[in-house]
PDB file of N, CA and C in Angstrom:
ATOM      1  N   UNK A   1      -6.862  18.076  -8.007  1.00  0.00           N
ATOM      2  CA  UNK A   1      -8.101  18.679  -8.446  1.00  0.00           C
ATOM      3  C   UNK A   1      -9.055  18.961  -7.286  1.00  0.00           C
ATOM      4  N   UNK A   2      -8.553  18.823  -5.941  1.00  0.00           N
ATOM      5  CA  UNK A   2      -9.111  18.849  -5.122  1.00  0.00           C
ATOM      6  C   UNK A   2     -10.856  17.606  -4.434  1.00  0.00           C
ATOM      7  N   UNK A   3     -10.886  16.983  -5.478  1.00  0.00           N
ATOM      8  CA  UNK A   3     -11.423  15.839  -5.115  1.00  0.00           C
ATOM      9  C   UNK A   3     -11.705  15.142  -4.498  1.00  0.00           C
ATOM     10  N   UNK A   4     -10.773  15.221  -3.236  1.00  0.00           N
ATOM     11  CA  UNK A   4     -10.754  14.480  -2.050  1.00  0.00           C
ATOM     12  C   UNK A   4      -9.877  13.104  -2.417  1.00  0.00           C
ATOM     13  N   UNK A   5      -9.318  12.593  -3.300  1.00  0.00           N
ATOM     14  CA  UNK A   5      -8.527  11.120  -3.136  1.00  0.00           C
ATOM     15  C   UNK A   5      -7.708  11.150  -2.528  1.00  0.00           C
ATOM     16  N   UNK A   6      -6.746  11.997  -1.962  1.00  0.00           N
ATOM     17  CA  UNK A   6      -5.806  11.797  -1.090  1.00  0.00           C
ATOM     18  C   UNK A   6      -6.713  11.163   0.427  1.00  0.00           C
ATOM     19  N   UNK A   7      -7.628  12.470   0.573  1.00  0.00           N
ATOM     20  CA  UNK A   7      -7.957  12.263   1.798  1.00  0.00           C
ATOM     21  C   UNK A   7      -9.076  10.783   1.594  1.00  0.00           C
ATOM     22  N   UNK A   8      -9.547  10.171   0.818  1.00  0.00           N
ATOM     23  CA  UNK A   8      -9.950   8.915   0.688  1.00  0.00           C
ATOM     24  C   UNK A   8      -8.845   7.873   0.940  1.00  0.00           C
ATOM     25  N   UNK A   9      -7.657   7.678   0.216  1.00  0.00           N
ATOM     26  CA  UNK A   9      -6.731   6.655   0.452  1.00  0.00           C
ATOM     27  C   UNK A   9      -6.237   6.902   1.866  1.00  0.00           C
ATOM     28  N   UNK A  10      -5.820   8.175   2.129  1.00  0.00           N
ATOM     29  CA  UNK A  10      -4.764   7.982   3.607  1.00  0.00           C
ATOM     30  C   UNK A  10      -5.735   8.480   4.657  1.00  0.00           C
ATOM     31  N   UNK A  11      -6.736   9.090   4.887  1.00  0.00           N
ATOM     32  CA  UNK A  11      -7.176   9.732   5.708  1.00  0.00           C
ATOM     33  C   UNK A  11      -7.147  11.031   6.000  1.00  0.00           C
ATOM     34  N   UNK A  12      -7.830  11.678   7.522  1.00  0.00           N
ATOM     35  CA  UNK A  12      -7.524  12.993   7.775  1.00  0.00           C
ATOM     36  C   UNK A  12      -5.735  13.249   7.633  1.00  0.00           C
ATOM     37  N   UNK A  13      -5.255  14.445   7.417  1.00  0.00           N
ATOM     38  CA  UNK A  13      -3.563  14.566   7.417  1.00  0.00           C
ATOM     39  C   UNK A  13      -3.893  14.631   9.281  1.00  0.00           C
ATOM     40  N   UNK A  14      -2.498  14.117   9.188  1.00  0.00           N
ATOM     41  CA  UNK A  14      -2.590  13.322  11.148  1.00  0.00           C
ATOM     42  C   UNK A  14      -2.486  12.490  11.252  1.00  0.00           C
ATOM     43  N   UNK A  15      -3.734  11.882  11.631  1.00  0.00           N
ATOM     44  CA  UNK A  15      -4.118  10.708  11.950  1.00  0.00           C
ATOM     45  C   UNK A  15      -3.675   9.556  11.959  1.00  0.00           C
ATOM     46  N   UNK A  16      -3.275   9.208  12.957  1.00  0.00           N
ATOM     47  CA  UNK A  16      -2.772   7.649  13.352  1.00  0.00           C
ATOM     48  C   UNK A  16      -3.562   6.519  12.863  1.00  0.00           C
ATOM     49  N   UNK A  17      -2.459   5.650  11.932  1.00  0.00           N
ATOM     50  CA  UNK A  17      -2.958   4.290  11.689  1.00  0.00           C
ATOM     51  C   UNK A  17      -3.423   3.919  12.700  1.00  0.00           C
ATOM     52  N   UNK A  18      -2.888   4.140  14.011  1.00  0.00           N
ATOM     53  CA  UNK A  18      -3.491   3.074  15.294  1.00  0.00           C
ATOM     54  C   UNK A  18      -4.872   3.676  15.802  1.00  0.00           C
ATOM     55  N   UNK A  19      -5.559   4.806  14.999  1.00  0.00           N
ATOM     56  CA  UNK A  19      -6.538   5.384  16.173  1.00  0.00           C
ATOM     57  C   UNK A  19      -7.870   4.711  15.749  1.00  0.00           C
ATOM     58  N   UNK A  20      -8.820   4.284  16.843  1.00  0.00           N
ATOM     59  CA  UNK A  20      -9.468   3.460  16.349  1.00  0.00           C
ATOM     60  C   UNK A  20     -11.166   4.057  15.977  1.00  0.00           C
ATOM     61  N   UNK A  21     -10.366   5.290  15.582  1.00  0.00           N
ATOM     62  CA  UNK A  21     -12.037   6.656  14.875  1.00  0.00           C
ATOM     63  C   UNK A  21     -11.676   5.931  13.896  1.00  0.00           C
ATOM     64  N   UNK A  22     -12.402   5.088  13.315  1.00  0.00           N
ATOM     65  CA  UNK A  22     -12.958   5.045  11.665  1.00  0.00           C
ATOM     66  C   UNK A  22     -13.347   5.850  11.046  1.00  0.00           C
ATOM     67  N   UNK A  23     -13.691   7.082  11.186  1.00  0.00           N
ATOM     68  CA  UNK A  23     -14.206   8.304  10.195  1.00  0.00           C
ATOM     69  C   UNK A  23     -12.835   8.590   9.721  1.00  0.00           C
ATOM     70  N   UNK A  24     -11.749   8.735  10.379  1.00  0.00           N
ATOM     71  CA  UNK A  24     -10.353   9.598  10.147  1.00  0.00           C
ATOM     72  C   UNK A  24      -9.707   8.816   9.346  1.00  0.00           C
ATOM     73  N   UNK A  25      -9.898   7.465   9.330  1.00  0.00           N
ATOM     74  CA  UNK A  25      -8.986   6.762   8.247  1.00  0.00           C
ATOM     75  C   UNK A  25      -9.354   6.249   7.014  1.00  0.00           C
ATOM     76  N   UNK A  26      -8.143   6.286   6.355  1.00  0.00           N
ATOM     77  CA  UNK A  26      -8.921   6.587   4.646  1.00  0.00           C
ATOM     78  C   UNK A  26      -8.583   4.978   4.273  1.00  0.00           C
ATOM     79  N   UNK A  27      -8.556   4.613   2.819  1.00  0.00           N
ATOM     80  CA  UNK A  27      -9.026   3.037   2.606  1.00  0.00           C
ATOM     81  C   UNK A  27      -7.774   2.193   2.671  1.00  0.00           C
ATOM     82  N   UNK A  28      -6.389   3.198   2.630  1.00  0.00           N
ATOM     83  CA  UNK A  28      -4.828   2.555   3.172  1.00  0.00           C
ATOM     84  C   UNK A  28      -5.075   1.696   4.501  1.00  0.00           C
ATOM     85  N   UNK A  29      -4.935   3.020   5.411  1.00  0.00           N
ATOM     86  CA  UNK A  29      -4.633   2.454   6.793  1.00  0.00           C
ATOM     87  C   UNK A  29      -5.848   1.396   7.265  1.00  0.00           C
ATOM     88  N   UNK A  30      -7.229   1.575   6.644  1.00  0.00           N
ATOM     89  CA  UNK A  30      -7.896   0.509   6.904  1.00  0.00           C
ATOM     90  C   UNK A  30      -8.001  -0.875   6.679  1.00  0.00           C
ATOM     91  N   UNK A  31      -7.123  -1.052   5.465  1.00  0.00           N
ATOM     92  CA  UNK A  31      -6.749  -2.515   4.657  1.00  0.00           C
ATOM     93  C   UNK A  31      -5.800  -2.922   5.350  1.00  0.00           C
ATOM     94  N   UNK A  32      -5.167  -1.946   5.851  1.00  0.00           N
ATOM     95  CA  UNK A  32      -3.432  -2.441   6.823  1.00  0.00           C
ATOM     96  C   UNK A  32      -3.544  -2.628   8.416  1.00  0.00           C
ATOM     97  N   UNK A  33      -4.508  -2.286   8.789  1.00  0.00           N
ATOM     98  CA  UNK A  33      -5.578  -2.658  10.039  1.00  0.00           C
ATOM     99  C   UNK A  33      -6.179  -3.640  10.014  1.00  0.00           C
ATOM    100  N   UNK A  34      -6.666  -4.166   8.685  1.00  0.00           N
ATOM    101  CA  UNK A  34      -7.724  -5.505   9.030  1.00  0.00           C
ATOM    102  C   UNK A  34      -6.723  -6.429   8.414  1.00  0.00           C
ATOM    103  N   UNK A  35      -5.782  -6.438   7.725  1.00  0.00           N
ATOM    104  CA  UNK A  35      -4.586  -7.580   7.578  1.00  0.00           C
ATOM    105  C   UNK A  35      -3.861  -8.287   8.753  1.00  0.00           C
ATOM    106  N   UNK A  36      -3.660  -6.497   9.624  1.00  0.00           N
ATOM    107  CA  UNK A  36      -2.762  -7.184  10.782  1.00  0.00           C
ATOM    108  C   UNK A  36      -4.122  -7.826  11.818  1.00  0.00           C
ATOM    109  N   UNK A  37      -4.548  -7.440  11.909  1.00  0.00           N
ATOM    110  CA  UNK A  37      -5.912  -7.727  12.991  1.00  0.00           C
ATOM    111  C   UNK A  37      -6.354  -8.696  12.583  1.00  0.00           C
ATOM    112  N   UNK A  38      -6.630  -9.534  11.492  1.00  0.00           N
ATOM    113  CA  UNK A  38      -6.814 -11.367  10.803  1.00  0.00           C
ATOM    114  C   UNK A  38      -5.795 -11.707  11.655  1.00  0.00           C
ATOM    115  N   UNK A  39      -4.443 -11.365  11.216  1.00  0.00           N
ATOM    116  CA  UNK A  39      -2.937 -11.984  11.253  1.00  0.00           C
ATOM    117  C   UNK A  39      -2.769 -12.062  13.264  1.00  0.00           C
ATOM    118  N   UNK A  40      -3.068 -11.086  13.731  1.00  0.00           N
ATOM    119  CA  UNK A  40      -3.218 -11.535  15.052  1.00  0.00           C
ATOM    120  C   UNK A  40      -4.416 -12.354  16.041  1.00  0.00           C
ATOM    121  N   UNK A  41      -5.475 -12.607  15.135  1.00  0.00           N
ATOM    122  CA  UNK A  41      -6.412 -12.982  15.737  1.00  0.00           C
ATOM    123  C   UNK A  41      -6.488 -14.557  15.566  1.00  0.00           C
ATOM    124  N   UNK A  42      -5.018 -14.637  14.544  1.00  0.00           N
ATOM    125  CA  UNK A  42      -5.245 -16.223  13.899  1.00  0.00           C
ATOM    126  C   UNK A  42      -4.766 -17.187  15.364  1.00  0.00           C
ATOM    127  N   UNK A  43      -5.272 -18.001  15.776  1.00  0.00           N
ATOM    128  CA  UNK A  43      -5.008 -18.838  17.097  1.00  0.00           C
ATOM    129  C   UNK A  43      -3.889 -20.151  16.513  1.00  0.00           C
ATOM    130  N   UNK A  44      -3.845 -20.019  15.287  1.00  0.00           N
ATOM    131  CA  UNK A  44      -3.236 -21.160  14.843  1.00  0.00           C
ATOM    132  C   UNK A  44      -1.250 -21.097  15.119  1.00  0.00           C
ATOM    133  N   UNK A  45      -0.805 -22.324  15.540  1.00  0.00           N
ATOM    134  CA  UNK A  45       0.215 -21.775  16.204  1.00  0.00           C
ATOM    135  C   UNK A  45       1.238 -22.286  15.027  1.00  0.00           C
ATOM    136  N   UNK A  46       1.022 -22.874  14.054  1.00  0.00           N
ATOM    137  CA  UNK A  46       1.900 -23.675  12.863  1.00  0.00           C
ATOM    138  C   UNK A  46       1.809 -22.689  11.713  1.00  0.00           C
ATOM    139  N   UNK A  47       1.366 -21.455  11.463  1.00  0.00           N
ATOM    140  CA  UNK A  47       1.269 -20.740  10.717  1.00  0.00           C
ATOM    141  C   UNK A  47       2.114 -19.430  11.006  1.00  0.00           C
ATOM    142  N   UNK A  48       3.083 -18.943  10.063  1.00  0.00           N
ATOM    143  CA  UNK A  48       4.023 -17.848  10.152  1.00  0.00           C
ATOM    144  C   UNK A  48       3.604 -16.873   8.816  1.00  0.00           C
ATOM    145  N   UNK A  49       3.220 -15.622   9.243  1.00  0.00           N
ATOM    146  CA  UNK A  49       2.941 -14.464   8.355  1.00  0.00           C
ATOM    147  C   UNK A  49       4.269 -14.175   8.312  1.00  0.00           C
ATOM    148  N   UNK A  50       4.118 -13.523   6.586  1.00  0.00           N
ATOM    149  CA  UNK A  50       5.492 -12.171   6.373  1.00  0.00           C
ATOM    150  C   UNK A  50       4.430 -11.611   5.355  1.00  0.00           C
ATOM    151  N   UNK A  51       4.374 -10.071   5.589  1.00  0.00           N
ATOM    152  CA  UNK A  51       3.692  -9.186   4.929  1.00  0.00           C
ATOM    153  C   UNK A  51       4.728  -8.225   4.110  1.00  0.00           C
ATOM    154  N   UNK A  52       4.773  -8.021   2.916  1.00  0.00           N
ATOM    155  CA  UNK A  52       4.938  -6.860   2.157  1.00  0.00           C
ATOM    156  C   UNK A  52       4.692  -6.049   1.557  1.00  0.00           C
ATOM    157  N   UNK A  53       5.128  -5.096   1.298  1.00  0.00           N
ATOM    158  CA  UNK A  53       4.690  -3.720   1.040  1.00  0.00           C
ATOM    159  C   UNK A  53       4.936  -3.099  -0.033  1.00  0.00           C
ATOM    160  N   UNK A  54       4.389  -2.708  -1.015  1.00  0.00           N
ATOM    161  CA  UNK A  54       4.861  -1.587  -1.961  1.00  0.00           C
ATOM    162  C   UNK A  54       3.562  -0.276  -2.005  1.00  0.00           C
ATOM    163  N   UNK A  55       4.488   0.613  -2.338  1.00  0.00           N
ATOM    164  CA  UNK A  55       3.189   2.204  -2.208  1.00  0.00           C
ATOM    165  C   UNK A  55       3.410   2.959  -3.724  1.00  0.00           C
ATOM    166  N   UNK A  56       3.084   2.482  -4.217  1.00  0.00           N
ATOM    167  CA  UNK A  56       2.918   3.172  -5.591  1.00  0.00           C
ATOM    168  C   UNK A  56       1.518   4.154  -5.956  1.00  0.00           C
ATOM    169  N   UNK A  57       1.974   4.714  -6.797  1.00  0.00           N
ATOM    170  CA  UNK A  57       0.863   6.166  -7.360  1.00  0.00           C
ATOM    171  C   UNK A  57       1.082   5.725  -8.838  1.00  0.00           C
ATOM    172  N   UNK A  58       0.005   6.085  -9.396  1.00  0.00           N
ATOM    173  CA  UNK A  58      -0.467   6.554 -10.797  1.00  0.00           C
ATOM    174  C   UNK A  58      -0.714   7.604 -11.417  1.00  0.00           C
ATOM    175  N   UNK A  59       0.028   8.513 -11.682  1.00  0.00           N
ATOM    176  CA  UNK A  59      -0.443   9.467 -12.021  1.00  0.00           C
ATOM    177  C   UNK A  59      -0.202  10.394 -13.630  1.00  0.00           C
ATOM    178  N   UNK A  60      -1.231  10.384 -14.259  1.00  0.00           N
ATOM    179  CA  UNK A  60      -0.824  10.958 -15.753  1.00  0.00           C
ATOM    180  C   UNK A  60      -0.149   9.517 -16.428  1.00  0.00           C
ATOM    181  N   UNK A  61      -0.911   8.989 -16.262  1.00  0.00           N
ATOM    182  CA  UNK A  61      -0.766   7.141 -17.033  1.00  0.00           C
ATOM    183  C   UNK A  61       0.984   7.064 -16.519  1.00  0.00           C
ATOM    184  N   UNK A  62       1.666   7.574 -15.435  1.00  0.00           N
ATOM    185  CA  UNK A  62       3.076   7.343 -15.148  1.00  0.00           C
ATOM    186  C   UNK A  62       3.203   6.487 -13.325  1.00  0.00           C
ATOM    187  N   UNK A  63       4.137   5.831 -13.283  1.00  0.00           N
ATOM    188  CA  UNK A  63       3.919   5.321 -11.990  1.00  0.00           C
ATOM    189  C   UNK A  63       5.014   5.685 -11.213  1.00  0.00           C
ATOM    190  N   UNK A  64       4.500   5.892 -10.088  1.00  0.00           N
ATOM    191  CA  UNK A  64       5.641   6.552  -8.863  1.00  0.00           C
ATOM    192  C   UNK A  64       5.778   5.725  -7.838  1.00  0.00           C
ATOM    193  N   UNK A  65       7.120   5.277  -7.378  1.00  0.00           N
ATOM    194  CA  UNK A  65       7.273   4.383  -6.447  1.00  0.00           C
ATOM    195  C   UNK A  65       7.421   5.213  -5.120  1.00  0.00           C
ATOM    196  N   UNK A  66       6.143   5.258  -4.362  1.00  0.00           N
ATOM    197  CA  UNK A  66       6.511   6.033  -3.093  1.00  0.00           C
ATOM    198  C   UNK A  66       7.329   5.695  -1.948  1.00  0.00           C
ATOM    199  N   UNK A  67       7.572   4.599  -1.894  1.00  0.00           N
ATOM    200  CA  UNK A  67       8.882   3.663  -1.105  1.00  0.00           C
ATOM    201  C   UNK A  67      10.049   4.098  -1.595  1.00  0.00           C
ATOM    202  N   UNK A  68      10.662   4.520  -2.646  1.00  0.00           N
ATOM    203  CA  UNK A  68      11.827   4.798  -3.263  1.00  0.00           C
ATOM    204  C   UNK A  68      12.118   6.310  -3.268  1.00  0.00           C
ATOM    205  N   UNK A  69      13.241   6.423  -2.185  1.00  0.00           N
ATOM    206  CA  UNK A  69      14.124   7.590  -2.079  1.00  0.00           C
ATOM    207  C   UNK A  69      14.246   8.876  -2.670  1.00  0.00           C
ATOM    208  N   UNK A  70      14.827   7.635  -4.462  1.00  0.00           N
ATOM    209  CA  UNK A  70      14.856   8.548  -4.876  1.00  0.00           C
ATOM    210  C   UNK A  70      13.638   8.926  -6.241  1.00  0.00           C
ATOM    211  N   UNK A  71      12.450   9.149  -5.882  1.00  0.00           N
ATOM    212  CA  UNK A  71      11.082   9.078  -6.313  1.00  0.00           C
ATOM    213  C   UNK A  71      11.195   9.845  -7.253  1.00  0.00           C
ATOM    214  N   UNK A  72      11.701  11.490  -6.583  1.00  0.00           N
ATOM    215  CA  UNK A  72      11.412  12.064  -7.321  1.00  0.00           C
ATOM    216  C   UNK A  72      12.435  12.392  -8.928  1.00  0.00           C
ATOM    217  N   UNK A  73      13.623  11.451  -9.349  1.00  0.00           N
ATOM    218  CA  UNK A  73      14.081  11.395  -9.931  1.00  0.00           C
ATOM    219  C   UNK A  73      13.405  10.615 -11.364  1.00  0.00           C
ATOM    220  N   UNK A  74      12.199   9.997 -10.911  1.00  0.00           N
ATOM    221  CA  UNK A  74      10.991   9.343 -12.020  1.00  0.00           C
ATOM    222  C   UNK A  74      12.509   8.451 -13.272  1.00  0.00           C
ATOM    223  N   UNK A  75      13.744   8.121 -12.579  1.00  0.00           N
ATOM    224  CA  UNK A  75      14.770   7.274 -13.735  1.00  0.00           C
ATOM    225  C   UNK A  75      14.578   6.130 -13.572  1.00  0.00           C
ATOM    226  N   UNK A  76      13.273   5.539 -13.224  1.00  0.00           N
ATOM    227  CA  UNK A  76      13.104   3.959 -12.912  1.00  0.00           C
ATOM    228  C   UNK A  76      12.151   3.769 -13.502  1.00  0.00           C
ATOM    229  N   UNK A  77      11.859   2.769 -14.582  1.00  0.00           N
ATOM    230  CA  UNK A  77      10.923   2.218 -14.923  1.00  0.00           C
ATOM    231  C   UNK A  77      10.111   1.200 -14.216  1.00  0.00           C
ATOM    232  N   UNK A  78       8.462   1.606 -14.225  1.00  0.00           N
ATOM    233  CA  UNK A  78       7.669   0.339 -13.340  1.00  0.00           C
ATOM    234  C   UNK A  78       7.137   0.007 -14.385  1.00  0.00           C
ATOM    235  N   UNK A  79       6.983  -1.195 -14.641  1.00  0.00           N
ATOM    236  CA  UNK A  79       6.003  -2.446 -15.612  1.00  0.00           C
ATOM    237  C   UNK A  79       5.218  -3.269 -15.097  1.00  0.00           C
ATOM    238  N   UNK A  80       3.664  -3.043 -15.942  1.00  0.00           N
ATOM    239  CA  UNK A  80       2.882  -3.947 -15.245  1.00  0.00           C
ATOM    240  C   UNK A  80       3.200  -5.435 -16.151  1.00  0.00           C
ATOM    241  N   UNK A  81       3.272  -6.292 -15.670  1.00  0.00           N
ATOM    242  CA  UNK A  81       3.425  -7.598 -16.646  1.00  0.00           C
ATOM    243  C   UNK A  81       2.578  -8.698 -15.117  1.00  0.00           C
ATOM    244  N   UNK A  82       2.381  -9.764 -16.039  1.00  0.00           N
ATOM    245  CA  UNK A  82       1.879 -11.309 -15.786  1.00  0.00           C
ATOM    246  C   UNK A  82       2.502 -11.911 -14.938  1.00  0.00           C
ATOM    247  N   UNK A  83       2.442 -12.842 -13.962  1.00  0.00           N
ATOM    248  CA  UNK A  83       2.984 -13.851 -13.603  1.00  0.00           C
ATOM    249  C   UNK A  83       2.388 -14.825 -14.408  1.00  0.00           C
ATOM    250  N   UNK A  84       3.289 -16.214 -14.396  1.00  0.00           N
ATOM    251  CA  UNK A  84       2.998 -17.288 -14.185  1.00  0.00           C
ATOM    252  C   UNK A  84       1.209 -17.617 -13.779  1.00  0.00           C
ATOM    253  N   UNK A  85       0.789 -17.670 -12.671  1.00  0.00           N
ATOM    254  CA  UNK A  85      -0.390 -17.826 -12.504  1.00  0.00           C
ATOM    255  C   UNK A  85      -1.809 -17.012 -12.642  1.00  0.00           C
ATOM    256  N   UNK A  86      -1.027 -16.146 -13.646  1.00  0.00           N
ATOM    257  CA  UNK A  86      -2.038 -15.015 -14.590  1.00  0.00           C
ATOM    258  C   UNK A  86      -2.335 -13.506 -13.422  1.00  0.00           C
ATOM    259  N   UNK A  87      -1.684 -13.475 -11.986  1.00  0.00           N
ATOM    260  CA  UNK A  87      -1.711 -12.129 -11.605  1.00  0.00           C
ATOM    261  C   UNK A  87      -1.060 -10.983 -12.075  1.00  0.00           C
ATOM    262  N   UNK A  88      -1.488  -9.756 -12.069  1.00  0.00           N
ATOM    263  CA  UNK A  88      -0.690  -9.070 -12.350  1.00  0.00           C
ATOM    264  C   UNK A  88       0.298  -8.332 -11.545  1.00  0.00           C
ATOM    265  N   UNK A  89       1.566  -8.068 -12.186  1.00  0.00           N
ATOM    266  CA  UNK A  89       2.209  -8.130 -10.964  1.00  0.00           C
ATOM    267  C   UNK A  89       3.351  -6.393 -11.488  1.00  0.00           C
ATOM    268  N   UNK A  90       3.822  -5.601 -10.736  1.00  0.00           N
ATOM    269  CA  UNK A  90       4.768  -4.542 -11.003  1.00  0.00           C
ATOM    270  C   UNK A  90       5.979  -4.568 -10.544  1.00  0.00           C
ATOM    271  N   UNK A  91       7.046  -4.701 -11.257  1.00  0.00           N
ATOM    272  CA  UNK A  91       7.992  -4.794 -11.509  1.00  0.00           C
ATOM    273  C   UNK A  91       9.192  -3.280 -11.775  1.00  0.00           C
ATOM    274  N   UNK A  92       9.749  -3.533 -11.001  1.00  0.00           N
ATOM    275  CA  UNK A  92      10.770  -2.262 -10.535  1.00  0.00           C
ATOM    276  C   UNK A  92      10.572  -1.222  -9.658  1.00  0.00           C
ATOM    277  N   UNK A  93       9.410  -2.139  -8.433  1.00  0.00           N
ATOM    278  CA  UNK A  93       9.078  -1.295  -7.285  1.00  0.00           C
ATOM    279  C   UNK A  93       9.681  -1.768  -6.318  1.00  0.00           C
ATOM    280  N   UNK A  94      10.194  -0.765  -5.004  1.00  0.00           N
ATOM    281  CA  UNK A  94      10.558  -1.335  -3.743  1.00  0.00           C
ATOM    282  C   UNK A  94       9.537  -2.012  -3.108  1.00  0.00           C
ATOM    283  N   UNK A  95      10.032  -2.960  -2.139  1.00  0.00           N
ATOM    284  CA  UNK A  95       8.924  -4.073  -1.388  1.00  0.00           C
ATOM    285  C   UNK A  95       9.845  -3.626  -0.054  1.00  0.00           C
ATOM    286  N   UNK A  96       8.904  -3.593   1.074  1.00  0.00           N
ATOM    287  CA  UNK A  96       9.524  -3.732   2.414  1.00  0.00           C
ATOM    288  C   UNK A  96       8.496  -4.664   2.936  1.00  0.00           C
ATOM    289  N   UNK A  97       9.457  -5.020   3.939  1.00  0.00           N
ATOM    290  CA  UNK A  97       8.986  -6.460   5.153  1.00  0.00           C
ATOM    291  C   UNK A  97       8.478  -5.954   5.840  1.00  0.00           C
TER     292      UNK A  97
END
């Protein structure tokens, strides 16, 4: 609709996660900047990060796994359901390390 949300989540088209203009980056690469930037700033030497990833879209109440190949085939069901400790959690998305 022309709205601008693309260019809100990812930024200018270009633009390097690593560049350190804050105007150019949209609210993705900035959350994935201040995760790793905690995660390296931690001095603590008994503590081991593993970060994962899923990139999903919403669109037309349908969900798109943008990690998955084959996306545009939409033959995978995603479900939002519960954990155990009441988060919510989606189910039948790719996760990378």
């Amino acid at each position: 609709t022309g709205a601008g949300k693309t260019y809100t989540m990812s930024g200018v088209p270009g633009s390097s996660i690593l560049s350190q203009d804050s105007e150019t980056l949209g609210i993705i690469p900035r959350a994935v900047n201040s995760i790793f930037r905690c995660m390296y700033s931690s001095k603590r030497e008994d503590i081991e990060f593993m970060v994962k990833c899923s990139y999903v879209e919403l669109h037309n109440e349908d969900f798109g796994d943008l990690l998955d190949t084959s996306y545009g085939a939409k033959n995978k069901a995603i479900m939002i359901r519960e954990d155990t400790s009441g988060q919510q959690i989606l189910l039948g998305v790719k996760e990378v390390e």
